[in-house]
N, C-alpha and C. Protein backbone atom coordinates (compact mmCIF):
# COMPACT_ATOMS: atom_id res chain seq x y z
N UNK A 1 -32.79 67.31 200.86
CA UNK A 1 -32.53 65.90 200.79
C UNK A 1 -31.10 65.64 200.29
N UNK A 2 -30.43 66.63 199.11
CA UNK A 2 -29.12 66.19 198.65
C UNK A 2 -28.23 66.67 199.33
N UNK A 3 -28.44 67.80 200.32
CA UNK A 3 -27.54 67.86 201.53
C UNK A 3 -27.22 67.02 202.47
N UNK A 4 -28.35 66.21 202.75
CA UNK A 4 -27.83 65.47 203.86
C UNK A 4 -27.17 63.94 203.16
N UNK A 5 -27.21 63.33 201.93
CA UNK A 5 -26.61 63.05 201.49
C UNK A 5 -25.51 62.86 201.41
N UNK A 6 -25.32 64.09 200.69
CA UNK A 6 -23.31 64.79 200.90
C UNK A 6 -22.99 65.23 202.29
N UNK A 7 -23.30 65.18 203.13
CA UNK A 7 -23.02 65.22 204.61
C UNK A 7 -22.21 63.47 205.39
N UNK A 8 -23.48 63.13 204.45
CA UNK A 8 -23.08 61.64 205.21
C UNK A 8 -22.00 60.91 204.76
N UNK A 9 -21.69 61.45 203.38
CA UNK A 9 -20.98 60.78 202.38
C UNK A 9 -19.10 60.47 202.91
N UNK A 10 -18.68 59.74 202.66
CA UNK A 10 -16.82 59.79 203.61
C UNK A 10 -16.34 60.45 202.57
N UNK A 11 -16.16 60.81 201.28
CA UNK A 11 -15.31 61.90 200.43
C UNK A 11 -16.25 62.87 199.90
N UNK A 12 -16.48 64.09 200.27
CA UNK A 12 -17.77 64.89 200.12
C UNK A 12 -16.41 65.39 198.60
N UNK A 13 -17.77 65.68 197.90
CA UNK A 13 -16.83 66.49 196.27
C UNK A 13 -15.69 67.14 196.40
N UNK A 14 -15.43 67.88 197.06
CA UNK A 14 -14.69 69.17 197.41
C UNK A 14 -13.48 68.83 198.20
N UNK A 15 -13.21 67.39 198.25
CA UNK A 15 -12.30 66.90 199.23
C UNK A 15 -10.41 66.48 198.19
N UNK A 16 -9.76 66.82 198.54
CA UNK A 16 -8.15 66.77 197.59
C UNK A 16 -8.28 65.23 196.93
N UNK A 17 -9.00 64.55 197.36
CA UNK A 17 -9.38 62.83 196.89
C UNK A 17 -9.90 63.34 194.95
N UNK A 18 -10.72 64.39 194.91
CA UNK A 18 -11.25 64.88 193.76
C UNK A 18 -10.47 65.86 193.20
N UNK A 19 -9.86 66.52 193.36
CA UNK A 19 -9.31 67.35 192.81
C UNK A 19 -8.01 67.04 191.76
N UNK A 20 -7.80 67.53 190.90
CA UNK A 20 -6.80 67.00 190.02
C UNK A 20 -6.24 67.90 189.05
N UNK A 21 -5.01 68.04 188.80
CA UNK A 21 -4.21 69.19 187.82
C UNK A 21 -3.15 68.40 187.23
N UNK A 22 -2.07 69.63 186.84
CA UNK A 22 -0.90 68.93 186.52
C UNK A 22 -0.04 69.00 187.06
N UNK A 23 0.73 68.03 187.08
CA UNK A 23 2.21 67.15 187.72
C UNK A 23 3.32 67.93 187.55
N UNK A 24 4.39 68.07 188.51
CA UNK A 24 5.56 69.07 187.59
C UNK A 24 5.84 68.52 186.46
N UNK A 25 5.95 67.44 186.50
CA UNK A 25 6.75 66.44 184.97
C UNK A 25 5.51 67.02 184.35
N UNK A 26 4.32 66.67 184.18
CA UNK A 26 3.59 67.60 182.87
C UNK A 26 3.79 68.36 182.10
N UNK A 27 3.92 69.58 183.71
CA UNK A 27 4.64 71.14 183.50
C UNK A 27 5.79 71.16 182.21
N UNK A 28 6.60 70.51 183.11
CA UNK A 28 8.06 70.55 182.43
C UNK A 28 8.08 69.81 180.76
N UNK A 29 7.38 68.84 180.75
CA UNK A 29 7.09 68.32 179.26
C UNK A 29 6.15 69.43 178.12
N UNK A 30 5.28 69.80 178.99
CA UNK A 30 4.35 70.69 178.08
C UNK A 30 5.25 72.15 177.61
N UNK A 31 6.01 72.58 178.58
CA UNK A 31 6.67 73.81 178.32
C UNK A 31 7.74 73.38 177.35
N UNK A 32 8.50 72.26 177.77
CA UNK A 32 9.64 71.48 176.65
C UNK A 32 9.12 72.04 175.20
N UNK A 33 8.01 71.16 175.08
CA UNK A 33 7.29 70.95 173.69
C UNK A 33 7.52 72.15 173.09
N UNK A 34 6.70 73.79 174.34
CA UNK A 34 6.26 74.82 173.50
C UNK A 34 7.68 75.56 173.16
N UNK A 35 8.64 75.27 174.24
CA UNK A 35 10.30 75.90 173.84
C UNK A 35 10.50 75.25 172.27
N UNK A 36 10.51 74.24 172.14
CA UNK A 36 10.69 73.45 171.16
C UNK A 36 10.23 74.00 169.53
N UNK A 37 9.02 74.33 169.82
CA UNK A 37 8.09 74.95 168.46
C UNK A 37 8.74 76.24 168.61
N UNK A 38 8.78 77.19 169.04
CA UNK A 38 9.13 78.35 169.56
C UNK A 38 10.79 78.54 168.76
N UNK A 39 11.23 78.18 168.76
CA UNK A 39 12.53 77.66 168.80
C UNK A 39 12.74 77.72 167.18
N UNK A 40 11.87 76.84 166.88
CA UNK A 40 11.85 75.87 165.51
C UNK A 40 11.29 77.59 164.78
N UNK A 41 10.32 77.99 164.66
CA UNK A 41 9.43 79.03 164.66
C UNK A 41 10.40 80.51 164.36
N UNK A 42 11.22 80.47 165.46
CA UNK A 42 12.65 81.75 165.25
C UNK A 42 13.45 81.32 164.55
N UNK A 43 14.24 79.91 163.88
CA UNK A 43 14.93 79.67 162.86
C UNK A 43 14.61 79.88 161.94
N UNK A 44 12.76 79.47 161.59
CA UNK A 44 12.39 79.48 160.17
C UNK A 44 11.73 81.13 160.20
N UNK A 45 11.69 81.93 160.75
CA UNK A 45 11.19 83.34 160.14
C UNK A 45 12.14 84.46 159.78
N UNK A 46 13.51 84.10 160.12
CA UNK A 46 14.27 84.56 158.83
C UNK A 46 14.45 84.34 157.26
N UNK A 47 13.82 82.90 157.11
CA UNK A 47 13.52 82.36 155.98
C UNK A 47 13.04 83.03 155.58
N UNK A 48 11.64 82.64 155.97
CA UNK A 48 10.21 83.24 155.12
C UNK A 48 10.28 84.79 155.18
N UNK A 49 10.81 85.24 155.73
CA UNK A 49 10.90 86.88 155.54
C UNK A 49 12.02 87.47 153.80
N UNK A 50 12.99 86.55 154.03
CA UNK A 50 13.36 86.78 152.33
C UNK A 50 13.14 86.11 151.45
N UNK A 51 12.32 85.20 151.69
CA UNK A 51 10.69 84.92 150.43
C UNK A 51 10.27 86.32 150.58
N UNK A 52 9.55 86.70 150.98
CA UNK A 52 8.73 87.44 150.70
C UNK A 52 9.39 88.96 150.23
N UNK A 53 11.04 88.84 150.80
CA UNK A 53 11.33 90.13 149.59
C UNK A 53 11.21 89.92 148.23
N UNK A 54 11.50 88.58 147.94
CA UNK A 54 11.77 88.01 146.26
C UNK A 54 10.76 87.87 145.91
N UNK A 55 9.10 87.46 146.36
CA UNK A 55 8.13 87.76 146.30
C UNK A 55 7.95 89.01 145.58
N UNK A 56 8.19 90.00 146.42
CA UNK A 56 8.12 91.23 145.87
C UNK A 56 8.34 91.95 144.97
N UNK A 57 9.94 91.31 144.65
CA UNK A 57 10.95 91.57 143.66
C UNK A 57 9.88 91.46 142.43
N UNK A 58 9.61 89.77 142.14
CA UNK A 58 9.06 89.60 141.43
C UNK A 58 7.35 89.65 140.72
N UNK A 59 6.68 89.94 142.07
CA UNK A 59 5.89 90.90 141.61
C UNK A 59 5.89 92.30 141.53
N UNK A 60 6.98 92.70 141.80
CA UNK A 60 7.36 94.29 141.27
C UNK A 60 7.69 94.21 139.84
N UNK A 61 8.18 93.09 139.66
CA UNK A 61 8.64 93.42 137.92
C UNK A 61 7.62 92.88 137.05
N UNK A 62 6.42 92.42 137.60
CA UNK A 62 5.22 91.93 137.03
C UNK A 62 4.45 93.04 136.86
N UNK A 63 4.43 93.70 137.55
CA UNK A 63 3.91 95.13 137.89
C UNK A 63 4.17 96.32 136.68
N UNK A 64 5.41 96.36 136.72
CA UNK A 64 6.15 97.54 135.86
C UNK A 64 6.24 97.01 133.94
N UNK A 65 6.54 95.61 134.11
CA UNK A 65 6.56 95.12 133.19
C UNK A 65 5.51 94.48 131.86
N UNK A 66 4.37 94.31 132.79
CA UNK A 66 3.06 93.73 132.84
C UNK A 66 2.06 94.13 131.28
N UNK A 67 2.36 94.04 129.85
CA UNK A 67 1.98 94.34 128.75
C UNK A 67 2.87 95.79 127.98
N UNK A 68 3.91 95.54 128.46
CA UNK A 68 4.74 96.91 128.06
C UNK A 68 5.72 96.13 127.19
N UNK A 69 5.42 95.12 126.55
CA UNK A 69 6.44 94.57 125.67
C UNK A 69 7.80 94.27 126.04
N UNK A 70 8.03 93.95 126.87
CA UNK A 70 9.16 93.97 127.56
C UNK A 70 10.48 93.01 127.01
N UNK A 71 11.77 92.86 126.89
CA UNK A 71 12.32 91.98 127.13
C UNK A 71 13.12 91.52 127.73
N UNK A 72 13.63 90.51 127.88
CA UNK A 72 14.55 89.93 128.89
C UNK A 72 15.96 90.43 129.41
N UNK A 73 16.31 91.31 128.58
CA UNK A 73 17.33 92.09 129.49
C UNK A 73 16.91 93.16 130.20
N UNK A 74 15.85 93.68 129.93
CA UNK A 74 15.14 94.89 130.79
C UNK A 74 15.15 94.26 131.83
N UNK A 75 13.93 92.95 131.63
CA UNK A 75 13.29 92.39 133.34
C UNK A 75 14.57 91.75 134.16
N UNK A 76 15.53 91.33 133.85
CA UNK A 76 16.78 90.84 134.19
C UNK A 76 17.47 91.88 135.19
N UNK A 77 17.96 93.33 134.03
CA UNK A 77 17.71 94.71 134.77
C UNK A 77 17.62 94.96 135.83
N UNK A 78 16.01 94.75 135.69
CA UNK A 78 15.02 95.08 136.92
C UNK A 78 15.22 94.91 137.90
N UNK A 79 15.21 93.58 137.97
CA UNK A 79 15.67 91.78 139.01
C UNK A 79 17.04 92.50 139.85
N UNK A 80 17.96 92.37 139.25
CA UNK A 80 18.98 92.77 139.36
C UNK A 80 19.08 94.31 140.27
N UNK A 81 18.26 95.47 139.93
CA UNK A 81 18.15 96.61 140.49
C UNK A 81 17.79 96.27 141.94
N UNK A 82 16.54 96.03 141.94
CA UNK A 82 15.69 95.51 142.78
C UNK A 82 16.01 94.56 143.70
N UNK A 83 16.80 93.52 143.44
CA UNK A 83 17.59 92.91 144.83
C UNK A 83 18.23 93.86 145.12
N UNK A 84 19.45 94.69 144.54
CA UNK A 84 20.22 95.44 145.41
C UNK A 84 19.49 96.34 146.07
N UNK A 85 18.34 97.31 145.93
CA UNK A 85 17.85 97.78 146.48
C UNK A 85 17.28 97.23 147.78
N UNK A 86 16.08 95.79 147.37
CA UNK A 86 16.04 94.95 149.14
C UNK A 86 16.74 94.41 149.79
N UNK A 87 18.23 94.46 149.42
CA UNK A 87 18.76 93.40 150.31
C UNK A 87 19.20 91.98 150.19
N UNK A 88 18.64 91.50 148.59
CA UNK A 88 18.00 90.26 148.68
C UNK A 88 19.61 89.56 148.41
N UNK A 89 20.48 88.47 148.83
CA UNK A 89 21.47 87.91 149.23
C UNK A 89 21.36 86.21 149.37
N UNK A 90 19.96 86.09 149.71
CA UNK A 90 19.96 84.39 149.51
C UNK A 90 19.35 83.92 148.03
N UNK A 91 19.25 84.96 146.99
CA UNK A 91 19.66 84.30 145.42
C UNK A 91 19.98 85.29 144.67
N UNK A 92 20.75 85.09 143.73
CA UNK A 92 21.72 86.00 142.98
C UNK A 92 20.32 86.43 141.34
N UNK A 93 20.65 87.50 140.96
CA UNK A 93 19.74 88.06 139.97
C UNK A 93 20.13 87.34 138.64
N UNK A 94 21.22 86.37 138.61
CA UNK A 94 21.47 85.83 137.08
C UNK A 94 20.87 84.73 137.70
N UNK A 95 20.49 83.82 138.66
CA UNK A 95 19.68 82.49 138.99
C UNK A 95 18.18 82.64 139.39
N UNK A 96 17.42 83.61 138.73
CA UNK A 96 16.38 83.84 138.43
C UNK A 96 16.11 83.72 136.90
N UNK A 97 15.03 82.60 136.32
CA UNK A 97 14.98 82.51 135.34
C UNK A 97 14.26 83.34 134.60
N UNK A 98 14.29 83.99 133.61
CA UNK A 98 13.46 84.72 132.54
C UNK A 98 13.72 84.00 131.16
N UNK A 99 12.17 83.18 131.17
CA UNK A 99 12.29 82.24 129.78
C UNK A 99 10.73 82.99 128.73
N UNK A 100 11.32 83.10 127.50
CA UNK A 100 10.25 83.57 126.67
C UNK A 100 9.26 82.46 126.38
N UNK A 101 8.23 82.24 126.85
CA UNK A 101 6.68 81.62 126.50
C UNK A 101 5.73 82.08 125.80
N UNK A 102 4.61 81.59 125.17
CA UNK A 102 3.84 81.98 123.99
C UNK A 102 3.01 83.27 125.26
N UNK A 103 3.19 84.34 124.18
CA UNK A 103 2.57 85.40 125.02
C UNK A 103 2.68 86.37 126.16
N UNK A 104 4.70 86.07 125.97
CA UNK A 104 5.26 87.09 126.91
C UNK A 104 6.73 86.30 127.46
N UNK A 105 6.79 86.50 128.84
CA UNK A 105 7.68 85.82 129.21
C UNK A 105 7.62 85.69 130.92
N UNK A 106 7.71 84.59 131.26
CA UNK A 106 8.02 83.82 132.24
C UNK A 106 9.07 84.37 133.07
N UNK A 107 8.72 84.51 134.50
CA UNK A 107 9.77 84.98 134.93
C UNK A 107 9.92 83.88 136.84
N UNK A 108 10.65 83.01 137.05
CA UNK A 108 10.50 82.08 138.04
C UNK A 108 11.71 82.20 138.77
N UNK A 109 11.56 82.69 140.16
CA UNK A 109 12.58 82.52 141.18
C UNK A 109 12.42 81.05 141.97
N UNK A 110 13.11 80.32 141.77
CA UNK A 110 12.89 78.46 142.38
C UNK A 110 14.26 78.68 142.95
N UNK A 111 14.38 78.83 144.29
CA UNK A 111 15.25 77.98 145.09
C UNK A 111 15.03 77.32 146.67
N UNK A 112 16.04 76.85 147.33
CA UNK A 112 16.20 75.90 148.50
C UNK A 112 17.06 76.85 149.54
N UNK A 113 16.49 76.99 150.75
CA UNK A 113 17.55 77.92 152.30
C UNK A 113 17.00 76.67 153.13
N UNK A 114 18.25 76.17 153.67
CA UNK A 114 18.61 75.32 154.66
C UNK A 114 19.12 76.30 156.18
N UNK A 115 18.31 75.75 156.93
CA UNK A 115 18.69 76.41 158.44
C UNK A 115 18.36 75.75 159.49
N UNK A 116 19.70 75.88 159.88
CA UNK A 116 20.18 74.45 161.43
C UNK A 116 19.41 74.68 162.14
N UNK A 117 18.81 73.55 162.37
CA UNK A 117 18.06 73.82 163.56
C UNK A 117 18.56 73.21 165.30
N UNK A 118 18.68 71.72 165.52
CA UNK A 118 19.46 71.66 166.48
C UNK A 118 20.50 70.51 166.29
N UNK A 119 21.60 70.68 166.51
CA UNK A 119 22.38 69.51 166.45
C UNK A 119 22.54 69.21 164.77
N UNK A 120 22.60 67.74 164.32
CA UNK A 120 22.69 67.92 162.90
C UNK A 120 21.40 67.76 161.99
N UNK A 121 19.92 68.66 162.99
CA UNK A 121 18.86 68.56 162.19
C UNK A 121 18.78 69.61 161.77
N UNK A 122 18.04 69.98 160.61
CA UNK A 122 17.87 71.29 159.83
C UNK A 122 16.45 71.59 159.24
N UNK A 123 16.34 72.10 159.48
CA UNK A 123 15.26 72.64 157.64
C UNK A 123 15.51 73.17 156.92
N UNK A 124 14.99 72.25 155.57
CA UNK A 124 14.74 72.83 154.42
C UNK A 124 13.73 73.24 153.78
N UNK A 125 13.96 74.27 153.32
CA UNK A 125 12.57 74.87 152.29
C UNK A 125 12.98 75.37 150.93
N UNK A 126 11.98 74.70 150.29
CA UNK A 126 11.86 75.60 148.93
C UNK A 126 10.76 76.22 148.63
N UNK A 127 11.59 77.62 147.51
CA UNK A 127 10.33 77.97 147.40
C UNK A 127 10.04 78.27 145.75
N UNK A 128 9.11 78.57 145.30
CA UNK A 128 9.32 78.73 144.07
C UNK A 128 7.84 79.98 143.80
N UNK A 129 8.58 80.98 143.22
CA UNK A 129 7.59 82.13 142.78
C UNK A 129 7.56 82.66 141.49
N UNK A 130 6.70 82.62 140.39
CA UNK A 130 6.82 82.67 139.05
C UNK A 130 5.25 83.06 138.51
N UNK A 131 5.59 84.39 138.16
CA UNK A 131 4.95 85.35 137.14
C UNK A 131 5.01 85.27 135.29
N UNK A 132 3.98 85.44 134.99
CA UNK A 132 4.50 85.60 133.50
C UNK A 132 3.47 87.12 133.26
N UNK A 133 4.76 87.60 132.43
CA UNK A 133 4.92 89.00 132.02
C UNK A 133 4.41 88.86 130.60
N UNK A 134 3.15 89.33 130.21
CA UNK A 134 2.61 89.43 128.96
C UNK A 134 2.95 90.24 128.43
N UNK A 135 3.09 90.31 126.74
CA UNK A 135 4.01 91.60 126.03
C UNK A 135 2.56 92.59 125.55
């Protein structure tokens, strides 16, 4: 019965009247977009990649330091060793703070990397990573 139906019918389903995709302009907008993120995505993962050395830094000296009575020119030291060893170049080892707090000492890398992104837009990020080193 539903064959002869769709027999009789003037646009049977299957006819280009039904069918539907995307437009080049779609195309070309949707790919825009993903160049776009893509783009944005390769500026900022040089960033976040030296976070995560200073990351390190500083839980390396959380690590070594971590109830060994330590004080602030040691972990300073450390800081100091330890960037030159990773590399680390987007903050200097005297602009890492080491402040004495009840029960050890505080140790906080807080800064800002700006990176162009197109024309005169940019990003910024901060980041801020801070351990405290119990004596």
């Amino acid at each position: 019965m539903n064959a002869k139906r769709y027999a009789q019918h003037p646009n049977p389903p299957c006819s280009k009247r039904h069918q539907s995709g995307m437009t080049t302009l779609g195309v070309i907008i949707l790919v825009s977009f993903i160049g776009l993120f893509a783009f944005g995505g390769l500026r900022l993962t040089p960033i976040y990649l030296n976070y995560f050395k200073v990351a390190g830094v500083i839980t390396g000296v959380y690590k070594e330091f971590d109830g060994g009575n330590a004080t602030s020119a040691a972990v300073r030291s450390s800081i100091a060793r330890r960037f030159d060893i990773e590399s680390v170049d987007i903050i200097a080892a005297k602009d890492v703070k080491v402040t004495k707090v009840d029960g050890g000492l505080e140790v906080a890398a807080t800064y800002s990397h700006k990176a162009p992104f197109i024309g005169n837009i940019s990003f910024v990020v901060d980041f801020d990573k801070r351990v405290m080193v119990r004596r």
